[in-house]
N, C-alpha and C. Protein backbone atom coordinates (compact mmCIF):
# COMPACT_ATOMS: atom_id res chain seq x y z
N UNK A 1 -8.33 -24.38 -30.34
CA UNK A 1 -9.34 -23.46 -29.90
C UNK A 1 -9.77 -22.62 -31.11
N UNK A 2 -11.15 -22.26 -30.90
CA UNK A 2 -11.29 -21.12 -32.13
C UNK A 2 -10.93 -20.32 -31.95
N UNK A 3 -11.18 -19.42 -33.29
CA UNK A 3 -10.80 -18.11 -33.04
C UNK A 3 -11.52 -17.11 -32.27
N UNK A 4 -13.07 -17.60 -32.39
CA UNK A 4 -13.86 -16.57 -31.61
C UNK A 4 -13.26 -16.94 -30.00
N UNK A 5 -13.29 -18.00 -29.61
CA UNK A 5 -13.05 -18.41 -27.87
C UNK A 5 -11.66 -17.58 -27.88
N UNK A 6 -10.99 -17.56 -28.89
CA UNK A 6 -9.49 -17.16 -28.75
C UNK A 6 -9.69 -15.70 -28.41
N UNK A 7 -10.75 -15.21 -29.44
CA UNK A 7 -10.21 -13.66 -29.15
C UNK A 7 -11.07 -13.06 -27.65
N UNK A 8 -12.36 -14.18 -27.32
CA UNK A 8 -12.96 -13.35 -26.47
C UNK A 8 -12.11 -13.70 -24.95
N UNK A 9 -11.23 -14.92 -24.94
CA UNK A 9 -10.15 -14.79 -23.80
C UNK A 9 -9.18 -13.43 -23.84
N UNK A 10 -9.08 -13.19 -25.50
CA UNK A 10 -7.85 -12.18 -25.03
C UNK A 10 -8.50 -10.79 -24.53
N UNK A 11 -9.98 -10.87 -25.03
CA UNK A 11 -10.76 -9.45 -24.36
C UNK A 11 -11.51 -9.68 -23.26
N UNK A 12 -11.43 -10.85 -22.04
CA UNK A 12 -11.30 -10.84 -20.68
C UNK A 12 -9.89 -10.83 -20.26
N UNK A 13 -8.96 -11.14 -20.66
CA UNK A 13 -7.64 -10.84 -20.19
C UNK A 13 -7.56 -9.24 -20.32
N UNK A 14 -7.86 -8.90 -20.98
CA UNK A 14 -7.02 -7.50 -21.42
C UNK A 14 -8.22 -7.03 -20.13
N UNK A 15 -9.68 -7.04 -20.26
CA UNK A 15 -10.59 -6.38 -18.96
C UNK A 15 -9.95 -6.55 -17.69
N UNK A 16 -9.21 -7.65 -17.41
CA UNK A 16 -9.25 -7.98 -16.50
C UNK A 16 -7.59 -7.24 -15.74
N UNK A 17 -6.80 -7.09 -16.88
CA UNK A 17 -5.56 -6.08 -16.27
C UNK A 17 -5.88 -4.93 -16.31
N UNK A 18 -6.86 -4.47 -17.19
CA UNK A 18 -7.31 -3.37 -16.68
C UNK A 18 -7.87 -2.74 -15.22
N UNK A 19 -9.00 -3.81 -14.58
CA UNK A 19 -9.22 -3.68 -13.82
C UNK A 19 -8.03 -3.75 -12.61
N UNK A 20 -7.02 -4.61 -12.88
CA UNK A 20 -5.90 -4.57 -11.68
C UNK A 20 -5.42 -3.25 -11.71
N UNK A 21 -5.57 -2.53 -12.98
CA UNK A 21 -4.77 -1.37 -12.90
C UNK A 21 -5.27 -0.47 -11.97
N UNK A 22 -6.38 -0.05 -12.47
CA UNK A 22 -7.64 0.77 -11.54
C UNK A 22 -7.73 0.42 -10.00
N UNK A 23 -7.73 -0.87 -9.98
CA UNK A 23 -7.38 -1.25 -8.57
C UNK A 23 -6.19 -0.36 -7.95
N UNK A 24 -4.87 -0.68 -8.37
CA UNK A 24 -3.70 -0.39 -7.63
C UNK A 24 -3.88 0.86 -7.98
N UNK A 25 -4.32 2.15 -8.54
CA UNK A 25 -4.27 3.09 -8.70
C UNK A 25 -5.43 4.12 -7.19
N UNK A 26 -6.53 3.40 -7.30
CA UNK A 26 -7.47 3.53 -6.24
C UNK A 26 -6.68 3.38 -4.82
N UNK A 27 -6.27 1.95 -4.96
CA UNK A 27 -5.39 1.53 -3.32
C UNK A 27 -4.64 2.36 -3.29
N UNK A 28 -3.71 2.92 -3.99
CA UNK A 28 -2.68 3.86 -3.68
C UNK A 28 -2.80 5.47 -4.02
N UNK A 29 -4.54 5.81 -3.97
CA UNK A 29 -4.70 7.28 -4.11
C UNK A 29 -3.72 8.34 -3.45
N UNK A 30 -3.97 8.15 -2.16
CA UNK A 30 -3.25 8.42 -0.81
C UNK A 30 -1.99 8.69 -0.94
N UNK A 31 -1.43 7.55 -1.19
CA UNK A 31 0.32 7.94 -1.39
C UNK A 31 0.70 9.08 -3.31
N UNK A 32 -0.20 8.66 -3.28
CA UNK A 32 0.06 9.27 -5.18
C UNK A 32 -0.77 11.08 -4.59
N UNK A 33 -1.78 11.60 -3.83
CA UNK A 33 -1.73 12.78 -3.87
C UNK A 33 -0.93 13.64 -2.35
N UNK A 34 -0.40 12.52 -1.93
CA UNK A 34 0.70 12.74 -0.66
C UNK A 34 1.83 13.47 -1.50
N UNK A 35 2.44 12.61 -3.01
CA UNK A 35 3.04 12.74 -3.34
C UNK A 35 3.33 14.03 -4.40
N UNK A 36 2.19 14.16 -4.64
CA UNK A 36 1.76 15.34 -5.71
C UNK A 36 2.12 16.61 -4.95
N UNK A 37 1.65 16.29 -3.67
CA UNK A 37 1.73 17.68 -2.58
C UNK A 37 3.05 17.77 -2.25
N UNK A 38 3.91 17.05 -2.00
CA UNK A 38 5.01 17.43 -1.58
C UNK A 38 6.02 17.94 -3.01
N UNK A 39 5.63 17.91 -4.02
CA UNK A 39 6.69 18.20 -4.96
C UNK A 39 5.87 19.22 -5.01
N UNK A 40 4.86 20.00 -4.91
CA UNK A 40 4.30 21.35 -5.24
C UNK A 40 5.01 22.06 -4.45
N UNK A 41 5.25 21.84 -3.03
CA UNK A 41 5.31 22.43 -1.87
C UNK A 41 7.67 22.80 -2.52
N UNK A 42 7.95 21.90 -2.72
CA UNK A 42 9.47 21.76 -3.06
C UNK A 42 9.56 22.70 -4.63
N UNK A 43 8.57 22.53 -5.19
CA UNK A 43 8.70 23.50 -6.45
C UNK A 43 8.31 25.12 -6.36
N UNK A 44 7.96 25.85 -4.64
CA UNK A 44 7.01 26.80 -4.34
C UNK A 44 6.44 27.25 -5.03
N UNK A 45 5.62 26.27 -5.08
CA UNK A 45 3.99 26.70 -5.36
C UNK A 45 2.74 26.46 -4.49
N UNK A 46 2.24 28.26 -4.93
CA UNK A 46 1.95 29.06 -4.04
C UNK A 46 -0.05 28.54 -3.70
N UNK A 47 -0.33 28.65 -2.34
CA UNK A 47 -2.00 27.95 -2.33
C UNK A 47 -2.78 29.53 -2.89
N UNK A 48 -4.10 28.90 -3.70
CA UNK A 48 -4.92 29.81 -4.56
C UNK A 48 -5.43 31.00 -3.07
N UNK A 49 -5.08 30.54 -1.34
CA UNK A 49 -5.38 31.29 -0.53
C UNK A 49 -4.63 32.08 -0.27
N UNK A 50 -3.60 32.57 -0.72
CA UNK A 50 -2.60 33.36 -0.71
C UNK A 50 -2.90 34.67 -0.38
N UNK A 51 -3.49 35.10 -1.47
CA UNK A 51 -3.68 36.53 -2.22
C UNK A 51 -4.79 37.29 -1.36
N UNK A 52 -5.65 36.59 0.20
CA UNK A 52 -6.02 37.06 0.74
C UNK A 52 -5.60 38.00 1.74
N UNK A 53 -5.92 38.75 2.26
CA UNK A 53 -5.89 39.53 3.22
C UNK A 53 -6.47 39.52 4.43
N UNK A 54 -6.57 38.34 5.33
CA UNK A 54 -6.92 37.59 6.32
C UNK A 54 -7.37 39.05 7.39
N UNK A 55 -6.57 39.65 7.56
CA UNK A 55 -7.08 41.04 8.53
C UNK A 55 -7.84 41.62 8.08
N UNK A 56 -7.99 41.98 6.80
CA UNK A 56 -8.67 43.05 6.76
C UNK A 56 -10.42 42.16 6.45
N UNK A 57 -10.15 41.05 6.49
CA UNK A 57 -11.72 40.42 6.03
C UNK A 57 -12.45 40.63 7.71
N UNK A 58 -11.17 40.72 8.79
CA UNK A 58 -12.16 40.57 10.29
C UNK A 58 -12.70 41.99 10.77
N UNK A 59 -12.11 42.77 10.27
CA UNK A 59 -12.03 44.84 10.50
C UNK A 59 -13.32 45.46 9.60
């Protein structure tokens, strides 16, 4: 094989695990910011709604 056919297989191979990557990263958004949330929640940390004062916004 040449070298050009050679290298432009290895730069659809390499596109092409890329794209699997992006794939399984997309398919598994869900479980990956499921997961994000529960170690925030175990590390207490605190939601940016905190610091409100829920009563006094209805008075």
């Amino acid at each position: 094989m040449s070298k050009t056919a050679s290298m432009v297989m290895k730069i659809i191979g390499a596109s092409l695990a890329l794209a699997a990557v992006v794939c399984l990263l997309i398919g598994g958004w869900h479980d990956l910011a499921t997961g994000l949330c529960g170690m925030k929640k175990r590390m207490g940390a605190r939601s940016e709604y905190d610091d409100y004062e829920d009563e006094e916004l209805y008075n």
